[in-house]
C-alpha atoms as a PDB file:
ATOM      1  CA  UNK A   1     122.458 104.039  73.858  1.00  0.00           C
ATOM      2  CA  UNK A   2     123.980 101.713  76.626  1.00  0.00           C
ATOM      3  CA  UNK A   3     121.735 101.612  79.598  1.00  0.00           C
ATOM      4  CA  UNK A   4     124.737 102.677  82.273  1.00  0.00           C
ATOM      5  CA  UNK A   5     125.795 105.265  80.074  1.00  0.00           C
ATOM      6  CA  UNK A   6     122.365 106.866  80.321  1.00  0.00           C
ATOM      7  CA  UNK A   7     121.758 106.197  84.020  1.00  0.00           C
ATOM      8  CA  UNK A   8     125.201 107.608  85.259  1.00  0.00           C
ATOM      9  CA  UNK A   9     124.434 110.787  82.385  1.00  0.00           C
ATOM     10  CA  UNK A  10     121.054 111.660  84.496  1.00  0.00           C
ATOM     11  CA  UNK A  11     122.610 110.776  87.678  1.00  0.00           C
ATOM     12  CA  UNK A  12     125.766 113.425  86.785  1.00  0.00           C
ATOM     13  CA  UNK A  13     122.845 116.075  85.023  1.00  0.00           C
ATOM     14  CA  UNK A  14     120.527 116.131  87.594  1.00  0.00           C
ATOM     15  CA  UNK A  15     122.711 115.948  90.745  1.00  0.00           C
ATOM     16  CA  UNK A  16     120.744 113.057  91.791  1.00  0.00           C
ATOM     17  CA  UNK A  17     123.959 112.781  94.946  1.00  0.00           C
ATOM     18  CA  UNK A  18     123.165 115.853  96.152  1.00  0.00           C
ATOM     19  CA  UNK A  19     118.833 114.440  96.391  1.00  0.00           C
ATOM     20  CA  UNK A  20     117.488 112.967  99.373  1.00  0.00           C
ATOM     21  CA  UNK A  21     113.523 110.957  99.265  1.00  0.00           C
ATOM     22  CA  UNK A  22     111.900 108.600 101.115  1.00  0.00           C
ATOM     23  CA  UNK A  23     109.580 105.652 100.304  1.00  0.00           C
ATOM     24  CA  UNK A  24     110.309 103.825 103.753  1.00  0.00           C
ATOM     25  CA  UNK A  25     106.395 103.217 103.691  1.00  0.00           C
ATOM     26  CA  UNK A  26     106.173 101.220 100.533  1.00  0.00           C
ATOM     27  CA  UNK A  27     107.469  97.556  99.734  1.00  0.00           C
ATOM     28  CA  UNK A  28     109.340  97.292  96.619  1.00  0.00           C
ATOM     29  CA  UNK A  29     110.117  93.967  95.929  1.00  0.00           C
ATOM     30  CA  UNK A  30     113.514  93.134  95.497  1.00  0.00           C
ATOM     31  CA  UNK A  31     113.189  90.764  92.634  1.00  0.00           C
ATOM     32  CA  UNK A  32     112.262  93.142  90.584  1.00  0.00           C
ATOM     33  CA  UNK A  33     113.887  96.741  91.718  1.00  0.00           C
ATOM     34  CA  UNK A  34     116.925  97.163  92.452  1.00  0.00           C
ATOM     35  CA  UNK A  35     118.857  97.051  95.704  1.00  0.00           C
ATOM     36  CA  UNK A  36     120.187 100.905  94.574  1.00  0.00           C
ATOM     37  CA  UNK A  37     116.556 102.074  94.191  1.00  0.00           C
ATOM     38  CA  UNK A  38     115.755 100.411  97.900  1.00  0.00           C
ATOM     39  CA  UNK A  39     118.443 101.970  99.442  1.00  0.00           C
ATOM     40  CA  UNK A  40     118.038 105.552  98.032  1.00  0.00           C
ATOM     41  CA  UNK A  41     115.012 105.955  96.596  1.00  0.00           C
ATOM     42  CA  UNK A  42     115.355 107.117  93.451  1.00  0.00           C
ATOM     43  CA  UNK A  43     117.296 105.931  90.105  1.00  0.00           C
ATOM     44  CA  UNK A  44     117.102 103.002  88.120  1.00  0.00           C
ATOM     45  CA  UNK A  45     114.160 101.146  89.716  1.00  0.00           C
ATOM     46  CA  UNK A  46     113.776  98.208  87.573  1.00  0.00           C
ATOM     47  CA  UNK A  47     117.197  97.577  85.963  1.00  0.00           C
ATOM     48  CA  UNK A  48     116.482  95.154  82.520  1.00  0.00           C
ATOM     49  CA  UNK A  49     118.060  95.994  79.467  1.00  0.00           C
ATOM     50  CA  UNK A  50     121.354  96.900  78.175  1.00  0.00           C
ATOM     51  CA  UNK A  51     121.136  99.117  75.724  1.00  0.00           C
ATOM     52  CA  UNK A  52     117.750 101.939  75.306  1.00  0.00           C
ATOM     53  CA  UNK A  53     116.086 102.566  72.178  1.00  0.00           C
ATOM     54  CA  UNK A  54     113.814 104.729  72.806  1.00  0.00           C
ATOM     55  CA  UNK A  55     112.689 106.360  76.096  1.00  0.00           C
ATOM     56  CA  UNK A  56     108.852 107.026  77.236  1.00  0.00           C
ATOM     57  CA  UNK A  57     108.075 109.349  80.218  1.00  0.00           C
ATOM     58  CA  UNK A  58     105.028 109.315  82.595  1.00  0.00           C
ATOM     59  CA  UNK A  59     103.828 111.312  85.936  1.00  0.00           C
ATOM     60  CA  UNK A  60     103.101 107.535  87.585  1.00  0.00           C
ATOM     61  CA  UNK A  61     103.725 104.049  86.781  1.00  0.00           C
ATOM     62  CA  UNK A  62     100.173 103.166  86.274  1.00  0.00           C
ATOM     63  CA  UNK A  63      99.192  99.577  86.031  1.00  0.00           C
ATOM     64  CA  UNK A  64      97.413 101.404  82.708  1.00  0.00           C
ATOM     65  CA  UNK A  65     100.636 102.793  81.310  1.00  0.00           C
ATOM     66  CA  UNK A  66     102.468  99.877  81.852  1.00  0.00           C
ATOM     67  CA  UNK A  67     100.096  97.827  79.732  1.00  0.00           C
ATOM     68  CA  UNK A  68     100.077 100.245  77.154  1.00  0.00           C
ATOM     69  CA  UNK A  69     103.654  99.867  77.039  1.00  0.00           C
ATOM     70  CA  UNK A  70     103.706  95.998  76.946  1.00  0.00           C
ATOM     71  CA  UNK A  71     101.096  96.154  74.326  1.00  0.00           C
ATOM     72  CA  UNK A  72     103.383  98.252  71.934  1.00  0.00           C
ATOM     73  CA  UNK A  73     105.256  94.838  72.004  1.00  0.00           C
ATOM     74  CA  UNK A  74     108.816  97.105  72.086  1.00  0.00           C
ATOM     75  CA  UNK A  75     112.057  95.775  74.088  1.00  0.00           C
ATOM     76  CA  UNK A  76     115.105  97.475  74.902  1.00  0.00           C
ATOM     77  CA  UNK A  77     113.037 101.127  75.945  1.00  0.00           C
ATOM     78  CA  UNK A  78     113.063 102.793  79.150  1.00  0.00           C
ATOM     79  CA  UNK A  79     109.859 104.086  81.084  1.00  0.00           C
ATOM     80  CA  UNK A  80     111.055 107.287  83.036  1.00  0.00           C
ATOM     81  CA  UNK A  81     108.752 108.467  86.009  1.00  0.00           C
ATOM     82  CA  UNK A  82     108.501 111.450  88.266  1.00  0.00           C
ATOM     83  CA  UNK A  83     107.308 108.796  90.917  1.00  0.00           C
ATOM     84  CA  UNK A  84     108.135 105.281  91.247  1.00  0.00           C
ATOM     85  CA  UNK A  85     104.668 104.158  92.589  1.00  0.00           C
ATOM     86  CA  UNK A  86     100.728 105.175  91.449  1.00  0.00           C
ATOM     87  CA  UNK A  87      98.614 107.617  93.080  1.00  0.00           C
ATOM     88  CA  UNK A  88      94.764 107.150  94.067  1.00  0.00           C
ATOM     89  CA  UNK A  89      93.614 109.542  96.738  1.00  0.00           C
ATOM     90  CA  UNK A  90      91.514 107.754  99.314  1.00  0.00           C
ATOM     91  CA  UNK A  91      89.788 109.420 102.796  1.00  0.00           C
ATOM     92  CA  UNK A  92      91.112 106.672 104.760  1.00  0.00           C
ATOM     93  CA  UNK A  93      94.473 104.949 103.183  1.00  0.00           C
ATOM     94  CA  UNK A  94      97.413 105.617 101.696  1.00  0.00           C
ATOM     95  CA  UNK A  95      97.368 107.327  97.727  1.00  0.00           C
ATOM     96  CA  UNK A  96     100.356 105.619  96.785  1.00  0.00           C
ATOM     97  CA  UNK A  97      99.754 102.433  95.505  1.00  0.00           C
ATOM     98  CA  UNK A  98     102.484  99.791  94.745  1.00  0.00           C
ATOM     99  CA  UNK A  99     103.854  98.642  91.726  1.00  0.00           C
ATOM    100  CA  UNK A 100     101.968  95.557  89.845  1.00  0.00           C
ATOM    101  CA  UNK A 101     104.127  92.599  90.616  1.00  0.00           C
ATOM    102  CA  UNK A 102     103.008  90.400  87.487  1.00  0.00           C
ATOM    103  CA  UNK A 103     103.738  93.640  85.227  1.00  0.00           C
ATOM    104  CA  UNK A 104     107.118  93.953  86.548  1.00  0.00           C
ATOM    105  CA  UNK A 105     107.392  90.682  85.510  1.00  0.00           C
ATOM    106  CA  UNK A 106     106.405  91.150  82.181  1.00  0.00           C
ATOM    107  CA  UNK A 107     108.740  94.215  82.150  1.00  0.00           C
ATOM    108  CA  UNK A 108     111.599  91.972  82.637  1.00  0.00           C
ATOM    109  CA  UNK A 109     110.630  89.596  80.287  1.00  0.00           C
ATOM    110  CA  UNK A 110     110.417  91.963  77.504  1.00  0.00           C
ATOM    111  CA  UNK A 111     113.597  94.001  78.083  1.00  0.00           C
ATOM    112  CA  UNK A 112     111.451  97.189  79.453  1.00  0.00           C
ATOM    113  CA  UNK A 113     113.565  99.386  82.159  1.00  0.00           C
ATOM    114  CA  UNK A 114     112.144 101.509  84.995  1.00  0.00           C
ATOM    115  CA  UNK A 115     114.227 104.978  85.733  1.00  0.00           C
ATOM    116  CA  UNK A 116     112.511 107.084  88.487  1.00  0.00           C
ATOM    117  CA  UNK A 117     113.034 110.918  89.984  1.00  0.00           C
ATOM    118  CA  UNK A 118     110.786 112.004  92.671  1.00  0.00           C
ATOM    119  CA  UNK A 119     112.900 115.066  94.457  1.00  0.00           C
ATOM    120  CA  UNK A 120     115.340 115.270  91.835  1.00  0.00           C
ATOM    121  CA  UNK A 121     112.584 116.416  88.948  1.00  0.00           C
ATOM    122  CA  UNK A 122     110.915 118.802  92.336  1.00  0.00           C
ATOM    123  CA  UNK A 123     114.035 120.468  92.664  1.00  0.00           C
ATOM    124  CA  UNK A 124     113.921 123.836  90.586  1.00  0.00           C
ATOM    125  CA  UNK A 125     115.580 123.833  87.672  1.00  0.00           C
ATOM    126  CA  UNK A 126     114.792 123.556  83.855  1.00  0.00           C
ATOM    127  CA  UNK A 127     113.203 120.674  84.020  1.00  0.00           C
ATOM    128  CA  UNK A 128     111.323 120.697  87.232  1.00  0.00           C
ATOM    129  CA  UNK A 129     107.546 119.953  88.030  1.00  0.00           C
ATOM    130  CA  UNK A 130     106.862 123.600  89.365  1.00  0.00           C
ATOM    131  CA  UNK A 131     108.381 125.386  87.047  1.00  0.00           C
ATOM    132  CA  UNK A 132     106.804 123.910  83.820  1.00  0.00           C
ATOM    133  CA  UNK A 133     103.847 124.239  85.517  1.00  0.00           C
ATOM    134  CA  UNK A 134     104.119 127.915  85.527  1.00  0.00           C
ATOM    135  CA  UNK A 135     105.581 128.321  82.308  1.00  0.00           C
ATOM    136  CA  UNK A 136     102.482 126.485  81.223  1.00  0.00           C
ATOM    137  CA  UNK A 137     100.173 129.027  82.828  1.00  0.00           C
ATOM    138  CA  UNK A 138     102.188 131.325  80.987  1.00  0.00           C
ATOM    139  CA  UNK A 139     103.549 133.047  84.144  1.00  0.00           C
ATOM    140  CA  UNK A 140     106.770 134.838  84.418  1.00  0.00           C
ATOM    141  CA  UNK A 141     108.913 133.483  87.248  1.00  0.00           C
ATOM    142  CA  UNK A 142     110.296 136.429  89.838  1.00  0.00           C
ATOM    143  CA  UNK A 143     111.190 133.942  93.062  1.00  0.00           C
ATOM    144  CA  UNK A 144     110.931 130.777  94.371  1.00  0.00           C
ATOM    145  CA  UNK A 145     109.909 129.304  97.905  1.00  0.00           C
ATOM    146  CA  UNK A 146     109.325 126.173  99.885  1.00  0.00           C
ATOM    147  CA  UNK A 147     111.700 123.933 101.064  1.00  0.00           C
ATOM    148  CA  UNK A 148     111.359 120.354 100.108  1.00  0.00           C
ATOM    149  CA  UNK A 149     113.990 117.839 101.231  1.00  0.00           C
ATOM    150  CA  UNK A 150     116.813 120.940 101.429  1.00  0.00           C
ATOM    151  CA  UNK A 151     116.192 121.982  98.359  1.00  0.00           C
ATOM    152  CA  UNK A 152     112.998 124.733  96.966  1.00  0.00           C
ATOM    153  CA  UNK A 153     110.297 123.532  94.793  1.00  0.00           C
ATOM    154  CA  UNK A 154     108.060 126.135  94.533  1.00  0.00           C
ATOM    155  CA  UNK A 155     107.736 129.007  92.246  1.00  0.00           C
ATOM    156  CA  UNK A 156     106.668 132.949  92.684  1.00  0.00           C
ATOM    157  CA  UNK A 157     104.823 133.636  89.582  1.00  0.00           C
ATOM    158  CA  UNK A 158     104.043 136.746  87.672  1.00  0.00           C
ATOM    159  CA  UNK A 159     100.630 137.346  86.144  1.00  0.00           C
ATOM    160  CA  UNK A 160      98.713 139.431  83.624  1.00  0.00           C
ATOM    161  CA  UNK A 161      95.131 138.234  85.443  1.00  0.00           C
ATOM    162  CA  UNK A 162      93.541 140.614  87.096  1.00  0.00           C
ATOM    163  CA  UNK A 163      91.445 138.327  89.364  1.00  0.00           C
ATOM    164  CA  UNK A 164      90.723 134.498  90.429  1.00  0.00           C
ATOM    165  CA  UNK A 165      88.173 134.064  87.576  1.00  0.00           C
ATOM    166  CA  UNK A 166      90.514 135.226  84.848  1.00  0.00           C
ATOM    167  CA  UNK A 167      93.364 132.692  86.453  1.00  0.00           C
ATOM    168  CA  UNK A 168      90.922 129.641  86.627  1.00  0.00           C
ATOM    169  CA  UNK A 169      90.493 130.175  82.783  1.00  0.00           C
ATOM    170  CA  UNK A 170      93.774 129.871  82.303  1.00  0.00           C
ATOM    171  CA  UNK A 171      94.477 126.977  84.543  1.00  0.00           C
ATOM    172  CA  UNK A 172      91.771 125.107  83.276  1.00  0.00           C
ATOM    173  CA  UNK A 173      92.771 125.399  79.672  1.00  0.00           C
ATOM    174  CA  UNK A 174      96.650 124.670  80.385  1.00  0.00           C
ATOM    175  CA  UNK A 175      95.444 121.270  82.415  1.00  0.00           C
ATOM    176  CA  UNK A 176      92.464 120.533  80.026  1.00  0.00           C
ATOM    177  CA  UNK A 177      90.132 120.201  82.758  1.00  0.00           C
ATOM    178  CA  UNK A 178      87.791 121.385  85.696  1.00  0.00           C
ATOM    179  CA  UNK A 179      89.687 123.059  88.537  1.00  0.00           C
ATOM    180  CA  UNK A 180      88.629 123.549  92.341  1.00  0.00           C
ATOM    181  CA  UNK A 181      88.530 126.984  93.079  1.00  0.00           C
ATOM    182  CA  UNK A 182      88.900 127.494  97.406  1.00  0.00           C
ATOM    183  CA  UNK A 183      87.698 130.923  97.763  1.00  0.00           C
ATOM    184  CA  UNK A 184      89.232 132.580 101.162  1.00  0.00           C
ATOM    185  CA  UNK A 185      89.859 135.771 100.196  1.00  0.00           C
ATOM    186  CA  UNK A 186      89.524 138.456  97.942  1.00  0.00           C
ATOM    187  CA  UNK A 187      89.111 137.777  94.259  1.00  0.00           C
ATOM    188  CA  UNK A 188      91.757 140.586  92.652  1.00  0.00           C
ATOM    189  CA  UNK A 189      95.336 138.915  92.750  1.00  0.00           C
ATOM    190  CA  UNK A 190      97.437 141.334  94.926  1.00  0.00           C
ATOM    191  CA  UNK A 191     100.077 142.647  92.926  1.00  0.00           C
ATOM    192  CA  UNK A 192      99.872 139.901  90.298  1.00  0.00           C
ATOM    193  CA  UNK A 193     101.470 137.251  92.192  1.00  0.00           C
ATOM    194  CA  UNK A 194     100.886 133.922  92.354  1.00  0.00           C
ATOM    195  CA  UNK A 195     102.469 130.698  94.548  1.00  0.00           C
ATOM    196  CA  UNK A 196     102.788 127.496  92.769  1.00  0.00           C
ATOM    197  CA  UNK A 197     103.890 124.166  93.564  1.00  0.00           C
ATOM    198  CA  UNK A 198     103.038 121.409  91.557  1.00  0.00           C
ATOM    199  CA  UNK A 199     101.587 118.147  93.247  1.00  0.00           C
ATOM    200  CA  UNK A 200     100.936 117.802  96.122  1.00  0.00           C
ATOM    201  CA  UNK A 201     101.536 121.519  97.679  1.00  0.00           C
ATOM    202  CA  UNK A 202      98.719 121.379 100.533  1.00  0.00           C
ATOM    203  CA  UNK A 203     100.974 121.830 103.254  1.00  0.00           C
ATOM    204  CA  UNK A 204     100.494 123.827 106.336  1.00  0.00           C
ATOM    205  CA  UNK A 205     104.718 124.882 105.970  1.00  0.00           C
ATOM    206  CA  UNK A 206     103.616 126.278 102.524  1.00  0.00           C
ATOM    207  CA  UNK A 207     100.669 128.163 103.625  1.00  0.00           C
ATOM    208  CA  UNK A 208     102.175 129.605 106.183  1.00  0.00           C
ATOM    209  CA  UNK A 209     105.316 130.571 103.899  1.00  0.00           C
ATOM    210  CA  UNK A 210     103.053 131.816 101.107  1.00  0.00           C
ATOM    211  CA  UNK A 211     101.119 134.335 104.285  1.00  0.00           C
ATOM    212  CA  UNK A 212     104.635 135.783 105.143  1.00  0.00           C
ATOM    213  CA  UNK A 213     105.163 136.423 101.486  1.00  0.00           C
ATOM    214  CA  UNK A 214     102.038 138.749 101.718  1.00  0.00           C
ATOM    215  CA  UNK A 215     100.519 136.534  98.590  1.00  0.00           C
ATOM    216  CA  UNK A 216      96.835 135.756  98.386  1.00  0.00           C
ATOM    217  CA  UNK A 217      96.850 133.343  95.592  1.00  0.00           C
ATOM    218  CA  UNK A 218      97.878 129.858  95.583  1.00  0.00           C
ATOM    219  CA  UNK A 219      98.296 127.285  92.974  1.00  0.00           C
ATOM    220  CA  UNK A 220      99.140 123.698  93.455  1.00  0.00           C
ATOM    221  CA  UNK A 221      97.833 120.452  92.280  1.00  0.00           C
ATOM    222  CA  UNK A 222      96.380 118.193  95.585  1.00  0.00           C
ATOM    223  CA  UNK A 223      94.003 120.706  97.778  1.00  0.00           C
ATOM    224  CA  UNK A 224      91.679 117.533  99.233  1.00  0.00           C
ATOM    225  CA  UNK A 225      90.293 118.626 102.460  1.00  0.00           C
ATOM    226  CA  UNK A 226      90.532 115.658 104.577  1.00  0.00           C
ATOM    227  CA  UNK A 227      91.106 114.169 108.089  1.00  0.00           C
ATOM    228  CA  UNK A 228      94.717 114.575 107.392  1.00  0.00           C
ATOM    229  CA  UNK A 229      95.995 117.041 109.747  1.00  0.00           C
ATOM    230  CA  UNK A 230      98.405 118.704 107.784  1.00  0.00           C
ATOM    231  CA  UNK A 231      95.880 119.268 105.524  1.00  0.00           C
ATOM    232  CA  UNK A 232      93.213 120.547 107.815  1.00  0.00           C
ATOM    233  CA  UNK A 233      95.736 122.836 109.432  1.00  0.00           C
ATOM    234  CA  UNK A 234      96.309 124.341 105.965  1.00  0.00           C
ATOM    235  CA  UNK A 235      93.219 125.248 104.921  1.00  0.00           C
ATOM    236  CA  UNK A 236      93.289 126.535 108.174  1.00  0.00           C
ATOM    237  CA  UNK A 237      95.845 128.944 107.735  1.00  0.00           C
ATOM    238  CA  UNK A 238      94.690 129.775 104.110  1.00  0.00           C
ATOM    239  CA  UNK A 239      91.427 130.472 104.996  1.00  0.00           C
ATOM    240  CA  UNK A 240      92.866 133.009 108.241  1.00  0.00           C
ATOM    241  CA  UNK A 241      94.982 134.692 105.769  1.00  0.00           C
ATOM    242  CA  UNK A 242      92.047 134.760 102.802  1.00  0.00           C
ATOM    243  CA  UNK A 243      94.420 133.291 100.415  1.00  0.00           C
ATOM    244  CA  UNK A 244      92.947 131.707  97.400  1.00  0.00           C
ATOM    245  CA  UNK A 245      93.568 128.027  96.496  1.00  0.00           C
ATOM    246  CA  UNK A 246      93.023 126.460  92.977  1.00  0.00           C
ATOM    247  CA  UNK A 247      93.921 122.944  92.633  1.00  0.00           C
ATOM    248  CA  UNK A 248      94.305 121.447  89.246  1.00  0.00           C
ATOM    249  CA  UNK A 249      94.973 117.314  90.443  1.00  0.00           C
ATOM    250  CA  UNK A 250      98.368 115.683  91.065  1.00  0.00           C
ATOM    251  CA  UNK A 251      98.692 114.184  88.123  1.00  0.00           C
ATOM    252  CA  UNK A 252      97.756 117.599  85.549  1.00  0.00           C
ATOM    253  CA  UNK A 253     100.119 119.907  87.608  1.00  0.00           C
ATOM    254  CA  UNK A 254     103.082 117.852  87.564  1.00  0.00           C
ATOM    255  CA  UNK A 255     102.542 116.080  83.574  1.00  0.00           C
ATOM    256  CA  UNK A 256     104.254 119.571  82.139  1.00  0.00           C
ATOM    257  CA  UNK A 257     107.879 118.430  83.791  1.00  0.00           C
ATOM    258  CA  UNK A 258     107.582 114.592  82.093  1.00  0.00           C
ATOM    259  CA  UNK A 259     106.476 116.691  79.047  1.00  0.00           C
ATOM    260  CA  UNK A 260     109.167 118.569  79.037  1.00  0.00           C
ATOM    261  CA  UNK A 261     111.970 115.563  80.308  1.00  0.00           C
ATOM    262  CA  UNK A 262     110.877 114.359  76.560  1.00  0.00           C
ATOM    263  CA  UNK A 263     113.389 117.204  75.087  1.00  0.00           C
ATOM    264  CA  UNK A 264     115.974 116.277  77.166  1.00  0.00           C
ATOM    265  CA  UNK A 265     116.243 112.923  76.148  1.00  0.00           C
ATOM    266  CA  UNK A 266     115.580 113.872  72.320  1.00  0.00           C
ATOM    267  CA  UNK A 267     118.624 116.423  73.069  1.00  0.00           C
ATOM    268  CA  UNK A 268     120.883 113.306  74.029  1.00  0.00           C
ATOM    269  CA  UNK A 269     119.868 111.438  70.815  1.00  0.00           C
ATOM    270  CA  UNK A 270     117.066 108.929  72.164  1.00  0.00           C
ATOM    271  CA  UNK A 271     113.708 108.825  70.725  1.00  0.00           C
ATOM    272  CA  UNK A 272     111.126 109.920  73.025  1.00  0.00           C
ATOM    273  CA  UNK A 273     107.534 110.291  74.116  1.00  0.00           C
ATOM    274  CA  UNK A 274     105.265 111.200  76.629  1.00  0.00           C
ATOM    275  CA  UNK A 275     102.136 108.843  77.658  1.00  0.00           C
ATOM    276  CA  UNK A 276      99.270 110.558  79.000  1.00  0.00           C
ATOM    277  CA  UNK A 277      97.911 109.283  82.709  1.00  0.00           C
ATOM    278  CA  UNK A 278      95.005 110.509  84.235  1.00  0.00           C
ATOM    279  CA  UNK A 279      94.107 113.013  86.554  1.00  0.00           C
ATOM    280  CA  UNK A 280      92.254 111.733  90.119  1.00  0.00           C
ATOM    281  CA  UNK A 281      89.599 114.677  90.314  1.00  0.00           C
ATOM    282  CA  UNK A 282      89.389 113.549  94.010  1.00  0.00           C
ATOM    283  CA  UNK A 283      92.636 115.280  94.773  1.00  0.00           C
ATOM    284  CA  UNK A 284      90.133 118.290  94.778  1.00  0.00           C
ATOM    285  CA  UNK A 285      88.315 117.944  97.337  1.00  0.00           C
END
């Protein structure tokens, strides 16, 4: 497929005009992504190939993903991420950790483009990070909530668990690891509903949203329990309004929308696959 034809297809499908983002805190270099990407944040990141082959899709551009890429020794193929930069939770720095600047080299050398949507792929919608994370809980979707970048990205969930301990089961098996279970209120899940938002959903606007709601469960993927204050504030506010928090990492709540952008592609007649990251069990706090 040529390589414009698929960028402007995504832009046009996923209303990528109508997005807003901001990565004002991280240096992209220009000689390898593009002035587009600088300027809006999302897009075709590393523009270097004409035509795409075959697509691959990951939650992060890890410096370990990219070298599994190179070492397939394929050209003309597209890597398509939810965000354009790696995470690594730390106490005291940033997570997000820049690009590798000698593997964006090799990228360009061997013909290997970089297409990237952070708020687009948070944006509800078929898709989306929050709502494949549900649907791989197996919950039934009745609402959605929290505003992120004028758009919502979080999802009301329906549930057939009775309590925390039955949910954790499921979570656990649907991410394929240990969970962190935040216990600030009761255990029985009032009325069966449960909050989700995929990622990073620690926020104090999102606890406080998910107390008006009258919800005591809450499901997101980052629930670290730092000196960040937005983060301290929200625990805050969960723990005043005994909501329960279960965090399943960054990475394992957010894989299910790259899982699922593997259909869309296959839908458009490009070959594609997902590459497995891995999850930062210190997003748990």
């Amino acid at each position: 497929m040529n390589a414009k034809d698929l960028y402007q297809k995504l832009e046009t499908d996923f209303e990528l005009e109508k997005c807003q983002d901001d990565w004002s805190n991280v240096e992209f270099d220009p000689k390898f992504v593009t002035e587009n990407f600088r300027r809006r944040y999302m897009g075709i990141l590393a523009d270097n190939t004409d035509e795409i082959t075959k697509t691959y899709t990951a939650v992060f551009p890890s410096e370990k993903i990219m070298q599994e890429l190179l070492e397939k020794r394929e050209q003309n193929i597209l890597l398509f991420t939810h965000h354009p930069v790696d995470w690594k939770i730390k106490k005291s720095q940033s997570p997000f950790v820049n690009l590798n600047g000698d593997l964006l080299q090799k990228f360009k050398e061997n013909k290997i483009s970089i297409y990237t949507m952070h708020t687009p792929l948070d944006r509800n919608g078929e898709y989306s990070t929050s709502v494949n994370f549900a649907k791989a809980l197996g919950l039934d979707q009745m609402d959605e909530f929290a505003e992120y970048f004028g758009f919502l990205s979080g999802v009301i969930g329906k549930t057939d668990c009775k309590n925390i301990s039955e949910l954790v089961e499921v979570f656990k098996n649907a991410v394929g690891h240990e969970v962190k279970i935040w216990n600030y209120g009761e255990s029985e899940i009032k009325d069966g509903k449960v909050a989700m938002v995929a990622g990073g959903g620690c926020d104090n606007e999102i606890l406080s949203e998910i107390a008006r709601l009258g919800i005591n469960t809450f499901l997101t993927g980052v629930t670290f329990h730092n000196n960040y204050e937005p983060s301290i504030e929200a625990h805050k506010i969960a723990k005043e309004n005994k909501i329960n928090m279960i965090g399943g990492t960054h990475y394992s709540t957010e894989k299910f929308a790259c899982i699922k952008m593997t259909e869309y592609f296959e839908n458009i007649g490009l070959e594609s696959e997902f590459i497995e990251g891995e999850p930062d069990m210190r997003d748990l706090g």
